[in-house]
C-alpha atoms as a PDB file:
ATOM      1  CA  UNK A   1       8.143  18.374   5.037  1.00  0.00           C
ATOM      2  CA  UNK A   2      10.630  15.315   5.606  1.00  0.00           C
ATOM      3  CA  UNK A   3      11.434  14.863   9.423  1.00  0.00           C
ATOM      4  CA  UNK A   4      15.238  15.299  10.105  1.00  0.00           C
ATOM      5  CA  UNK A   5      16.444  12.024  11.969  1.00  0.00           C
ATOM      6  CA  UNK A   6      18.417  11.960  15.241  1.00  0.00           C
ATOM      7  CA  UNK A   7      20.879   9.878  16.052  1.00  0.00           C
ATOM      8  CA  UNK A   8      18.847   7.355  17.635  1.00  0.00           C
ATOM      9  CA  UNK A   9      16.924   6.841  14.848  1.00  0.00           C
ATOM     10  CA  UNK A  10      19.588   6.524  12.291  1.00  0.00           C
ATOM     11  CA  UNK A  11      20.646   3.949  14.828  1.00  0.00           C
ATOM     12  CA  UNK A  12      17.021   2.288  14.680  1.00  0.00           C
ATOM     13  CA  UNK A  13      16.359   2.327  10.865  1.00  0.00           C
ATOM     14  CA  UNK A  14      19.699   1.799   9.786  1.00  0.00           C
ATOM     15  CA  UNK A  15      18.828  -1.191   7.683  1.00  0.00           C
ATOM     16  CA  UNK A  16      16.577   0.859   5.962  1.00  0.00           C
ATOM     17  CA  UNK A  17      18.513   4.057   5.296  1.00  0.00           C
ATOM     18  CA  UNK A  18      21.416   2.181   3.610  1.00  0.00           C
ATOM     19  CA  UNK A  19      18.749   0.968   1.111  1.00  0.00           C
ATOM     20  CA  UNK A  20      18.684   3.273  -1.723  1.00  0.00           C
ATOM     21  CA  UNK A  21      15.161   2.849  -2.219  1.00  0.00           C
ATOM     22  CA  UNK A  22      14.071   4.110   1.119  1.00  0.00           C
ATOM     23  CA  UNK A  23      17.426   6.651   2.322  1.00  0.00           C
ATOM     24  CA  UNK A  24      16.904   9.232   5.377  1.00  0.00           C
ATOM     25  CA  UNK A  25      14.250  10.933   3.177  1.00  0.00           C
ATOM     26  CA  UNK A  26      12.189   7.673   3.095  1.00  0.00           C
ATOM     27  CA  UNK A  27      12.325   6.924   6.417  1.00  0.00           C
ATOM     28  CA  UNK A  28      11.261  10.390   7.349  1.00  0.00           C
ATOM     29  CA  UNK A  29       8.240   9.493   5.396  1.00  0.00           C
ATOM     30  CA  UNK A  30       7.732   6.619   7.046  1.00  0.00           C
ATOM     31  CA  UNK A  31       7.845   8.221  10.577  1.00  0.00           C
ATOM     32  CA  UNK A  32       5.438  11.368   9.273  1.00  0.00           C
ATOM     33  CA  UNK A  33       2.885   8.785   7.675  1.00  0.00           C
ATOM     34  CA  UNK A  34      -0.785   7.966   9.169  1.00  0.00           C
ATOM     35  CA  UNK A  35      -2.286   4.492   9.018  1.00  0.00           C
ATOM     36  CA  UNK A  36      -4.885   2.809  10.120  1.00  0.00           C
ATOM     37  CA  UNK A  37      -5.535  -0.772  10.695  1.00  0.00           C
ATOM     38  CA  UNK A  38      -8.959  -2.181  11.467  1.00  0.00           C
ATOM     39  CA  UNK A  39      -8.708  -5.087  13.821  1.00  0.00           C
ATOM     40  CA  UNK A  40      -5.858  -6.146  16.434  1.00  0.00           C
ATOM     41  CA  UNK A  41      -6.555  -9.822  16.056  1.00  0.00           C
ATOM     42  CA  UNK A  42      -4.470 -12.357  13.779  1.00  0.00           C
ATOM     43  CA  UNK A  43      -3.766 -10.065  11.154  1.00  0.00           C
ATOM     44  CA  UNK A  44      -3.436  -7.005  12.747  1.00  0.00           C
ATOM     45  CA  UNK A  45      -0.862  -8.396  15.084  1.00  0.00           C
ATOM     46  CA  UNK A  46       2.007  -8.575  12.656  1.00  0.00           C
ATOM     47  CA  UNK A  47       0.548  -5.691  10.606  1.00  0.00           C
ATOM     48  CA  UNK A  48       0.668  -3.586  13.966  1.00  0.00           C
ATOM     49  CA  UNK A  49       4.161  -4.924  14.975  1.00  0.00           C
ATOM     50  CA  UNK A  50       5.599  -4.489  11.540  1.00  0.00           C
ATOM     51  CA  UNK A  51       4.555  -1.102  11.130  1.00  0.00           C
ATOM     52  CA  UNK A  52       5.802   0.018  14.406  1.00  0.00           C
ATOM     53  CA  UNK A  53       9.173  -1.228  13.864  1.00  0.00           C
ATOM     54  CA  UNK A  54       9.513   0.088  10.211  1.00  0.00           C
ATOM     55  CA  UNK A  55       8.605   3.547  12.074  1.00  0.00           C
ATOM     56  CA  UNK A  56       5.401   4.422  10.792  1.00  0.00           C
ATOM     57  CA  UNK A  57       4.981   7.628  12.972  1.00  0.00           C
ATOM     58  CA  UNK A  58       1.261   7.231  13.829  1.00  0.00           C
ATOM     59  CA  UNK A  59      -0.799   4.163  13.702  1.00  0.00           C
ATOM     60  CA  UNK A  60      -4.531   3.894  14.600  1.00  0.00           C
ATOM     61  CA  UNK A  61      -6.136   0.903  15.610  1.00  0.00           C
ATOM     62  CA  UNK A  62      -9.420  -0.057  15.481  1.00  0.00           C
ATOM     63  CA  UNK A  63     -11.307  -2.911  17.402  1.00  0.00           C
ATOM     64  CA  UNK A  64     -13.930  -3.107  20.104  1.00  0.00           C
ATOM     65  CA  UNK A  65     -13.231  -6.884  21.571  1.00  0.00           C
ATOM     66  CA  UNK A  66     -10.903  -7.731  24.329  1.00  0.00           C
ATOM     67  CA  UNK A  67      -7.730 -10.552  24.186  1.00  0.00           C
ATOM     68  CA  UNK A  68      -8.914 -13.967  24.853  1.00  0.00           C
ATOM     69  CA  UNK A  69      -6.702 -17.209  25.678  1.00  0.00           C
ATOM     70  CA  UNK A  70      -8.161 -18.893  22.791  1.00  0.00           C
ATOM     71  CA  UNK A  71      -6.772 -15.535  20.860  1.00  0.00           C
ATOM     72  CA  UNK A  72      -2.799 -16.378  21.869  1.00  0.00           C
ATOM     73  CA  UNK A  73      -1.722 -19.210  19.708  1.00  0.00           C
ATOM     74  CA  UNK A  74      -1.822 -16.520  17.147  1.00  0.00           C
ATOM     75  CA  UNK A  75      -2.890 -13.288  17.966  1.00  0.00           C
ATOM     76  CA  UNK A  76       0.992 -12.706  18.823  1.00  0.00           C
ATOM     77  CA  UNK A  77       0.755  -9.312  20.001  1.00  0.00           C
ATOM     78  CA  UNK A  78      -1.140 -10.158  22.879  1.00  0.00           C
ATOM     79  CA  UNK A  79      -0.054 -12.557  26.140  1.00  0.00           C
ATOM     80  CA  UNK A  80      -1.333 -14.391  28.861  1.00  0.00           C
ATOM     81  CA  UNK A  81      -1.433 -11.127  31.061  1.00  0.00           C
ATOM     82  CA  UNK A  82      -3.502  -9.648  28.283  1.00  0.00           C
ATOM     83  CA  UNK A  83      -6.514 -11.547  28.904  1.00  0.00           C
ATOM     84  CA  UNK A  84      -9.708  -9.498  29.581  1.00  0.00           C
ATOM     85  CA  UNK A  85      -8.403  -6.175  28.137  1.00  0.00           C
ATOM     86  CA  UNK A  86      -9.095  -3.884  25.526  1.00  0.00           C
ATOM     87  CA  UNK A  87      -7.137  -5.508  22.132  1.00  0.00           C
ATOM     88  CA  UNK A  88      -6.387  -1.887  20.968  1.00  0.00           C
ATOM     89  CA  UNK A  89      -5.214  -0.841  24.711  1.00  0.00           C
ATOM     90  CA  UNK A  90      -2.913  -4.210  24.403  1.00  0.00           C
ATOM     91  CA  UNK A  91      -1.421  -3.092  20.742  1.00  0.00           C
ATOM     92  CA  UNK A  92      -0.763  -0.200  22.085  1.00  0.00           C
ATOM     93  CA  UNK A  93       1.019  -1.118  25.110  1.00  0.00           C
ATOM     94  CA  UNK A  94       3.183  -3.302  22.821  1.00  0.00           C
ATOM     95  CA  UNK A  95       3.777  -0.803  20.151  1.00  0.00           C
ATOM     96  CA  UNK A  96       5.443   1.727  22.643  1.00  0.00           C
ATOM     97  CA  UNK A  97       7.550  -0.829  24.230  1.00  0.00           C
ATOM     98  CA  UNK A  98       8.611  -1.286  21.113  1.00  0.00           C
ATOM     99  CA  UNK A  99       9.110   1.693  19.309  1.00  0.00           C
ATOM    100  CA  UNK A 100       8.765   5.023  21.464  1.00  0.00           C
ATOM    101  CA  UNK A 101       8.672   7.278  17.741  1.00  0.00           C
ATOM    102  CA  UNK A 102       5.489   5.541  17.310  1.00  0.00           C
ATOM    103  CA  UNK A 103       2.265   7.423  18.278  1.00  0.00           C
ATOM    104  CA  UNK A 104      -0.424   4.741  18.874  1.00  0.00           C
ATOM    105  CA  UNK A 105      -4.293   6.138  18.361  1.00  0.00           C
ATOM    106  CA  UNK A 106      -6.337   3.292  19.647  1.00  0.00           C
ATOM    107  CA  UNK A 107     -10.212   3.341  18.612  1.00  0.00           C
ATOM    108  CA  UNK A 108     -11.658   1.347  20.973  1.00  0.00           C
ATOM    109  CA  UNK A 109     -15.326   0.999  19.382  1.00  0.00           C
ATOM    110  CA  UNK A 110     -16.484  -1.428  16.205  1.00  0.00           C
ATOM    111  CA  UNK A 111     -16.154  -0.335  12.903  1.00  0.00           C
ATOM    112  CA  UNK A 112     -19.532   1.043  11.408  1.00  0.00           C
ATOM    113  CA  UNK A 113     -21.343   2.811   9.079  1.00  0.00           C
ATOM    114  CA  UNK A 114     -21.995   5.673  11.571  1.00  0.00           C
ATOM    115  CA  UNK A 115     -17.913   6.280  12.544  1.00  0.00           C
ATOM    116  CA  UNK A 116     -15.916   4.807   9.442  1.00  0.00           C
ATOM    117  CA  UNK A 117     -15.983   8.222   7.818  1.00  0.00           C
ATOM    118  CA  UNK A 118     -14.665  10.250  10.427  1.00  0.00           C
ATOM    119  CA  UNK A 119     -12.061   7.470  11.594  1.00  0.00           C
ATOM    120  CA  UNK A 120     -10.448   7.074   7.925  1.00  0.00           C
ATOM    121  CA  UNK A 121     -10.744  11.003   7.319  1.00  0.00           C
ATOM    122  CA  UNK A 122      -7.459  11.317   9.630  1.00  0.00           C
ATOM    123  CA  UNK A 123      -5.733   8.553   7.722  1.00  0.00           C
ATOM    124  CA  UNK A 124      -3.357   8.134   4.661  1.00  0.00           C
ATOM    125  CA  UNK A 125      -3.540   4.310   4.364  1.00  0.00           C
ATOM    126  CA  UNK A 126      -5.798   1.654   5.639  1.00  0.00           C
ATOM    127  CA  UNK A 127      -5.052  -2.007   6.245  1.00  0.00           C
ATOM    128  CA  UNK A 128      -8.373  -3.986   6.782  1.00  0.00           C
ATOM    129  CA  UNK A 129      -7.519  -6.921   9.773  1.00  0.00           C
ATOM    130  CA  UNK A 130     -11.074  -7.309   9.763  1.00  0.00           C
ATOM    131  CA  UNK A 131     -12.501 -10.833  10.300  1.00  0.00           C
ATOM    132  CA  UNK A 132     -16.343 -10.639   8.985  1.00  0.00           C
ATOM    133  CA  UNK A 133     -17.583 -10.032   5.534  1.00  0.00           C
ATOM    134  CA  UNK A 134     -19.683  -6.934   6.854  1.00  0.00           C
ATOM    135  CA  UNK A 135     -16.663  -5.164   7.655  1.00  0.00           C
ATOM    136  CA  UNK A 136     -14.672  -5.998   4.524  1.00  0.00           C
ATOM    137  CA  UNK A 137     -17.526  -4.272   2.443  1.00  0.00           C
ATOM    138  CA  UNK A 138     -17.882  -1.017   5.112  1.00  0.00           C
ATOM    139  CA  UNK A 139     -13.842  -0.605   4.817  1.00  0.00           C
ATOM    140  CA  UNK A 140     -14.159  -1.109   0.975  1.00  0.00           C
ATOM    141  CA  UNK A 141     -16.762   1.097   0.089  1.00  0.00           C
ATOM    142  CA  UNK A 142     -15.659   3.779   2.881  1.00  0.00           C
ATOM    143  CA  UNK A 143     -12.095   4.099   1.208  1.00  0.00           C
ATOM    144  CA  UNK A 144     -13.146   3.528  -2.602  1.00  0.00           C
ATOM    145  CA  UNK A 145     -15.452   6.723  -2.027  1.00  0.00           C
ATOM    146  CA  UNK A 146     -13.070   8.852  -0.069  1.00  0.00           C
ATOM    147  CA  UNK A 147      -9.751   7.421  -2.251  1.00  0.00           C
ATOM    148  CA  UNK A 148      -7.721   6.762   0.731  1.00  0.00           C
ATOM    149  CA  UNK A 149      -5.755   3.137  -0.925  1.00  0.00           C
ATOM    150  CA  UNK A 150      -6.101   0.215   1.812  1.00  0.00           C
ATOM    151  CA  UNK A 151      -4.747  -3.577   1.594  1.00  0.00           C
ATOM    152  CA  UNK A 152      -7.113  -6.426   2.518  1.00  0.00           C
ATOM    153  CA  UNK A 153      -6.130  -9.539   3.983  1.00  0.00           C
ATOM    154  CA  UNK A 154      -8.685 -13.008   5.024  1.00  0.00           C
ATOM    155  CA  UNK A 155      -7.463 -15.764   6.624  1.00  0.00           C
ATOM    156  CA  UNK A 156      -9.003 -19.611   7.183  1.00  0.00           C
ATOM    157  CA  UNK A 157      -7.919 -23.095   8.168  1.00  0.00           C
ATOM    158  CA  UNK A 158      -4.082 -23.562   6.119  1.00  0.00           C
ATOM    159  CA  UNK A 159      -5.352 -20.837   3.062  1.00  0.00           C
ATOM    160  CA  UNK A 160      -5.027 -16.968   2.875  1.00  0.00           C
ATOM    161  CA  UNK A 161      -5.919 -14.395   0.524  1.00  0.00           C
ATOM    162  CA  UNK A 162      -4.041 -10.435   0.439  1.00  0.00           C
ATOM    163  CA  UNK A 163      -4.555  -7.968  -2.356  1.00  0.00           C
ATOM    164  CA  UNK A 164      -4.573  -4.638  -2.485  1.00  0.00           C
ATOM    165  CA  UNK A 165      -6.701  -1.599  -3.707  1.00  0.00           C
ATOM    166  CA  UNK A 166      -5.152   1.780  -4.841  1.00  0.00           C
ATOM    167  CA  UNK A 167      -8.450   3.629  -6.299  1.00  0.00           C
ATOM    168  CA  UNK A 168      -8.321   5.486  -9.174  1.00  0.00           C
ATOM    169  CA  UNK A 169      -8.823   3.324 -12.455  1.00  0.00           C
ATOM    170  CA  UNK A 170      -8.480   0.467 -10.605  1.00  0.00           C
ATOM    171  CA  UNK A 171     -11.212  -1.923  -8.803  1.00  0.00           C
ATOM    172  CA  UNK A 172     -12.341  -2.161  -5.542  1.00  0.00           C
ATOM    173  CA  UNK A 173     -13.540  -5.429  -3.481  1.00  0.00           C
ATOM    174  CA  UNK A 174     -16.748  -5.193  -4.756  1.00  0.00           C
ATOM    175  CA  UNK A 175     -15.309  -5.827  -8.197  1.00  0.00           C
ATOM    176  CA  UNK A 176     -14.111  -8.811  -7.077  1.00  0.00           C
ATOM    177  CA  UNK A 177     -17.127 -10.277  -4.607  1.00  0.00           C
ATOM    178  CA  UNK A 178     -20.366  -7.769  -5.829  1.00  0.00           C
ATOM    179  CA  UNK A 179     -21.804  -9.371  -2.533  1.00  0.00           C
ATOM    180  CA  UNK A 180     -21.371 -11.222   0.531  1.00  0.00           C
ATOM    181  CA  UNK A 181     -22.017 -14.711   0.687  1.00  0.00           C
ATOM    182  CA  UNK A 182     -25.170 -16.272   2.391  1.00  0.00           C
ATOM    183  CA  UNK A 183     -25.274 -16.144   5.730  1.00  0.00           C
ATOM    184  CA  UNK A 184     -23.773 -19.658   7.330  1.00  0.00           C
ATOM    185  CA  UNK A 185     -22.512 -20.332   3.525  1.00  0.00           C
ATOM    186  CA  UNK A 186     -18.631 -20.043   4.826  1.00  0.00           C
ATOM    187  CA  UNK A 187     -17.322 -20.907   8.119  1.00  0.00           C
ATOM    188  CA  UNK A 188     -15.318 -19.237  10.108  1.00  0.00           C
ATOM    189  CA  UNK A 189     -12.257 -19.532  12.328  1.00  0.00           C
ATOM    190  CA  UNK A 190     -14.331 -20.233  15.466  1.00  0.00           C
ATOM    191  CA  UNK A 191     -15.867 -22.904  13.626  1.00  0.00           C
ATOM    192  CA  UNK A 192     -12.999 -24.513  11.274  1.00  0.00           C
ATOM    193  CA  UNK A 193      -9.559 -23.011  13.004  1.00  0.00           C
ATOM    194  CA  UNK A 194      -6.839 -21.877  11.196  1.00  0.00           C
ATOM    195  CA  UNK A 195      -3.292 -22.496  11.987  1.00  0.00           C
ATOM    196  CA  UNK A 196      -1.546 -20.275  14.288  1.00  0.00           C
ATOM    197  CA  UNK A 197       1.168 -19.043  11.856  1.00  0.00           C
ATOM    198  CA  UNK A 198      -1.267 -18.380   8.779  1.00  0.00           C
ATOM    199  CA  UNK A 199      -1.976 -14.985   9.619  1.00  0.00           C
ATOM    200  CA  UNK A 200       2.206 -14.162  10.333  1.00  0.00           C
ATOM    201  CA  UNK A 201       2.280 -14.726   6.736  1.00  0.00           C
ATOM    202  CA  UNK A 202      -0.749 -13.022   5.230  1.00  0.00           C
ATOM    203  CA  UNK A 203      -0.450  -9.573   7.760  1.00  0.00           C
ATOM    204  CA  UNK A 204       3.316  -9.410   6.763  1.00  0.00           C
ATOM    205  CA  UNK A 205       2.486  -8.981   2.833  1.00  0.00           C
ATOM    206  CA  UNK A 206      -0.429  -6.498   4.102  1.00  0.00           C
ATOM    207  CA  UNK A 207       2.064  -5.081   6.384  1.00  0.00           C
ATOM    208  CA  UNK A 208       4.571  -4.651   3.209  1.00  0.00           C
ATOM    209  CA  UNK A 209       1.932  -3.778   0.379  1.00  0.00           C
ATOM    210  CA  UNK A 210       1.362  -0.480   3.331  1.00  0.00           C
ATOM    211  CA  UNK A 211       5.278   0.526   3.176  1.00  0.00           C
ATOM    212  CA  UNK A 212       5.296   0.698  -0.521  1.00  0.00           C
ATOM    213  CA  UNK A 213       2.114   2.985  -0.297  1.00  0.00           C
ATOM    214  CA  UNK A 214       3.453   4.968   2.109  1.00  0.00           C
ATOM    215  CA  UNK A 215       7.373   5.284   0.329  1.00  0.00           C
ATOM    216  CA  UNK A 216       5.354   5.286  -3.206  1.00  0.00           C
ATOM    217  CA  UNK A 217       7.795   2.600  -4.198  1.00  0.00           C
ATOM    218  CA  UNK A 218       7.474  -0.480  -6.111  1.00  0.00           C
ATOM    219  CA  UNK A 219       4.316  -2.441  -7.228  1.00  0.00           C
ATOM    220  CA  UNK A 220       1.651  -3.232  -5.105  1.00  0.00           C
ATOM    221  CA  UNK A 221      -0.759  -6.253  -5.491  1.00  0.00           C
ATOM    222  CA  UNK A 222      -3.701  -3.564  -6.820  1.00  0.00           C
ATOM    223  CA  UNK A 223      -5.148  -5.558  -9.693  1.00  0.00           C
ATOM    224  CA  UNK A 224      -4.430  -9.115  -8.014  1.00  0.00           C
ATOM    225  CA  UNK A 225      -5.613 -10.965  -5.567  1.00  0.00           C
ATOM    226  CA  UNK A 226      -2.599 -13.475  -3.840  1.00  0.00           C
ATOM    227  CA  UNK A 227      -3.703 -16.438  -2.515  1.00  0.00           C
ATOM    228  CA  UNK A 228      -1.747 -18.398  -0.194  1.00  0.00           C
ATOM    229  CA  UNK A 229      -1.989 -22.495   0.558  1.00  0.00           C
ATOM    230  CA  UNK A 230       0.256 -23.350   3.393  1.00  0.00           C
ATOM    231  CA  UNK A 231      -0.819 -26.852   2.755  1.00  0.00           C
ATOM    232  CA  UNK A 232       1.838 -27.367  -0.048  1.00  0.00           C
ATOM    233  CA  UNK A 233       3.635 -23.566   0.685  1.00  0.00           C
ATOM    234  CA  UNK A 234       2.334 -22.608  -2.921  1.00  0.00           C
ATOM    235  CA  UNK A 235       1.387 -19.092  -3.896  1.00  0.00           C
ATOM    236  CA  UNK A 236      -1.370 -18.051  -6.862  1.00  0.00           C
ATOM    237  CA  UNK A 237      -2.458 -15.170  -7.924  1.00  0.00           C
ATOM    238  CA  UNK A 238      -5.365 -13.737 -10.150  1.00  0.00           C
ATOM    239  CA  UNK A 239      -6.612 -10.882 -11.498  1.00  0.00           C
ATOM    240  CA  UNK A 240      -9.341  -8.538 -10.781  1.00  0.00           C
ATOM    241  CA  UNK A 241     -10.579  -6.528 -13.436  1.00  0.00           C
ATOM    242  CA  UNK A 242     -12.819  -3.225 -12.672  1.00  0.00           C
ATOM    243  CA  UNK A 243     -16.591  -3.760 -13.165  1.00  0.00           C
ATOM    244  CA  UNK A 244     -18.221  -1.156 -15.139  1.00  0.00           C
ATOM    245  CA  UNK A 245     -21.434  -1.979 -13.131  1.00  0.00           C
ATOM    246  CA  UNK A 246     -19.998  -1.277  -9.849  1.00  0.00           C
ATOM    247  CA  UNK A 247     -22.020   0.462  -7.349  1.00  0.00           C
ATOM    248  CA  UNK A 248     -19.190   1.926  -5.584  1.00  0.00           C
ATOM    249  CA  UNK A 249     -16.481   2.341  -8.334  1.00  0.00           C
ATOM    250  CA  UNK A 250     -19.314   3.900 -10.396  1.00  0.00           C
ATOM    251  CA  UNK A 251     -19.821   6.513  -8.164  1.00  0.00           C
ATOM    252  CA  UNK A 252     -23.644   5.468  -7.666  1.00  0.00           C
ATOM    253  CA  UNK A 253     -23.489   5.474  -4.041  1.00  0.00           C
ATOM    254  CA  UNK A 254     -22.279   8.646  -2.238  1.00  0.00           C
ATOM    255  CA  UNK A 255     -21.843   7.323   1.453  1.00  0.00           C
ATOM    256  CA  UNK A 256     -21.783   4.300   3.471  1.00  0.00           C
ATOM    257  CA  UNK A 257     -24.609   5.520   5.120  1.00  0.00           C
ATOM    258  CA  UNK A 258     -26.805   4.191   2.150  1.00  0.00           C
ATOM    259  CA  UNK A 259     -25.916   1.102   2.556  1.00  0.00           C
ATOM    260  CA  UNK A 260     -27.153  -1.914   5.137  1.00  0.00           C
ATOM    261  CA  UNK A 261     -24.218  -3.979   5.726  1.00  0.00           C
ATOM    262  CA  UNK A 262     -26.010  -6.665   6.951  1.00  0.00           C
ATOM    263  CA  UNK A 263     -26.310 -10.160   5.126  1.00  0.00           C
ATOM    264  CA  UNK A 264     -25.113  -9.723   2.227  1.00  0.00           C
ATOM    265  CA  UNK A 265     -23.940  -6.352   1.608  1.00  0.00           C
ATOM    266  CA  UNK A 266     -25.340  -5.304  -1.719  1.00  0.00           C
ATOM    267  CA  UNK A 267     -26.438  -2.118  -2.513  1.00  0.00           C
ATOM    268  CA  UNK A 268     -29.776  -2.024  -3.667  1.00  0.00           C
ATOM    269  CA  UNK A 269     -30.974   1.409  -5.332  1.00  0.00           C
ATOM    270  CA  UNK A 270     -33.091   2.209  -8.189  1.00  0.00           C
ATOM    271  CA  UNK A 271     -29.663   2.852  -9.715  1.00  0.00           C
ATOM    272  CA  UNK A 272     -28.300  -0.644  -9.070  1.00  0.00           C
ATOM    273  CA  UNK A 273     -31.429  -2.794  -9.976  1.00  0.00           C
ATOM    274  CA  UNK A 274     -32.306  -3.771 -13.556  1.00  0.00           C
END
């Protein structure tokens, strides 16, 4: 049932009710929608601010590590008088300075095999912030097998890489990268950097790939992965076709739980091995 909008809030999403694409009936969707975003770190930061200002009524967030200084130069939704707390206590101080409609649900524990069921369950859309290849394949396979759509976002040195995944007919992460790569194979940003504004770029496509899920409008990156060079400010894109052989897509796995999302993810069964 669309929530009626007071006159503060026509006030607030103005901008967005003049649009006819989104109108007092899409912002009411916005402000009765559920999302979830695992991580508060460089992605999550404009994902969670973005979000909160569009008016997306209750957002979840999910991350077990507390703000750093090293975090700051661009983990923007933190400050220096963040340091030492919870990340997900920190977004959620943020998000109600910012926007008071906004119902914050911070999850202050890691992502696993154990909780990801039970977290998602309460959750239209997820956006994965995540920054380790063992929680990119959890998120995946947790949302491809309960069809809850989610938008995935990695981030490293000048290049990024966004797509999103909508279920259905369509392919899942695993279709793209069947398995993690070896273990010290790919660096990350502890160990290479990645410039401070990189992840402003890559969370705001995540964070607008999550409005058109939630307003059903428009078309999302499912099918295509966007990659993103700030080197030379160019933009490519591929596609990603659904593998028939797909563990998870194939419905040859029924829960996370039977899977050891350690090294490199697979799934080994007597299903999955020739």
């Amino acid at each position: 049932m669309p929530l009626s909008l007071d006159a503060t809030q026509l006030d607030r999403y103005s901008r967005h009710i003049i649009m006819d694409e989104i109108g007092p009936a899409g912002q009411s969707t916005l402000l009765d929608s559920r999302v979830l975003c695992v991580g508060a770190g460089g992605l999550g930061s404009p994902i969670i601010q973005y979000l909160a200002a569009a008016g997306v009524g209750t957002l979840g967030i999910a991350d077990d590590d507390v703000v750093e200084r090293s975090n700051l130069q661009r983990q923007i939704i933190h400050a220096d008088a963040d340091v030492g707390v919870s990340k997900a206590e920190s977004a959620r101080s943020y998000v109600e300075r910012l926007n008071p409609d906004v119902t914050v649900e911070p999850h202050e524990v890691r992502v696993t095999s154990e909780n990801i069921e039970s977290l998602i369950a309460d959750y239209d859309i997820v956006v994965d912030g995540s920054d380790n290849f063992a929680t990119r394949y959890l998120v995946n396979d947790a949302c491809t097998l309960a069809g809850v759509p989610f938008t995935h976002g990695a981030i490293l040195r000048f290049e990024g890489q966004v797509t999103t995944f909508e279920g259905g007919d369509g392919p899942c992460y695993r279709c793209l990268f069947p398995e993690a790569p070896e273990p010290g194979t790919v660096p990350n940003c502890a160990e290479v950097g990645v410039l401070g504004v990189l992840p402003g770029v890559v969370g705001s496509i995540q964070a607008t790939e999550t409005l058109k899920l939630a307003l059903e409008y428009g078309e999302t990156l499912d099918g295509r992965l966007l990659f993103y060079d700030a080197s030379d400010t160019s933009f490519d894109e591929v596609p990603i076709q659904r593998r028939p052989d797909c563990p998870v897509c194939g419905g040859r796995i029924d829960s996370v739980r039977e899977v050891e999302y350690t090294d490199s993810c697979a799934i080994h069964s007597s299903e999955t091995t020739s």
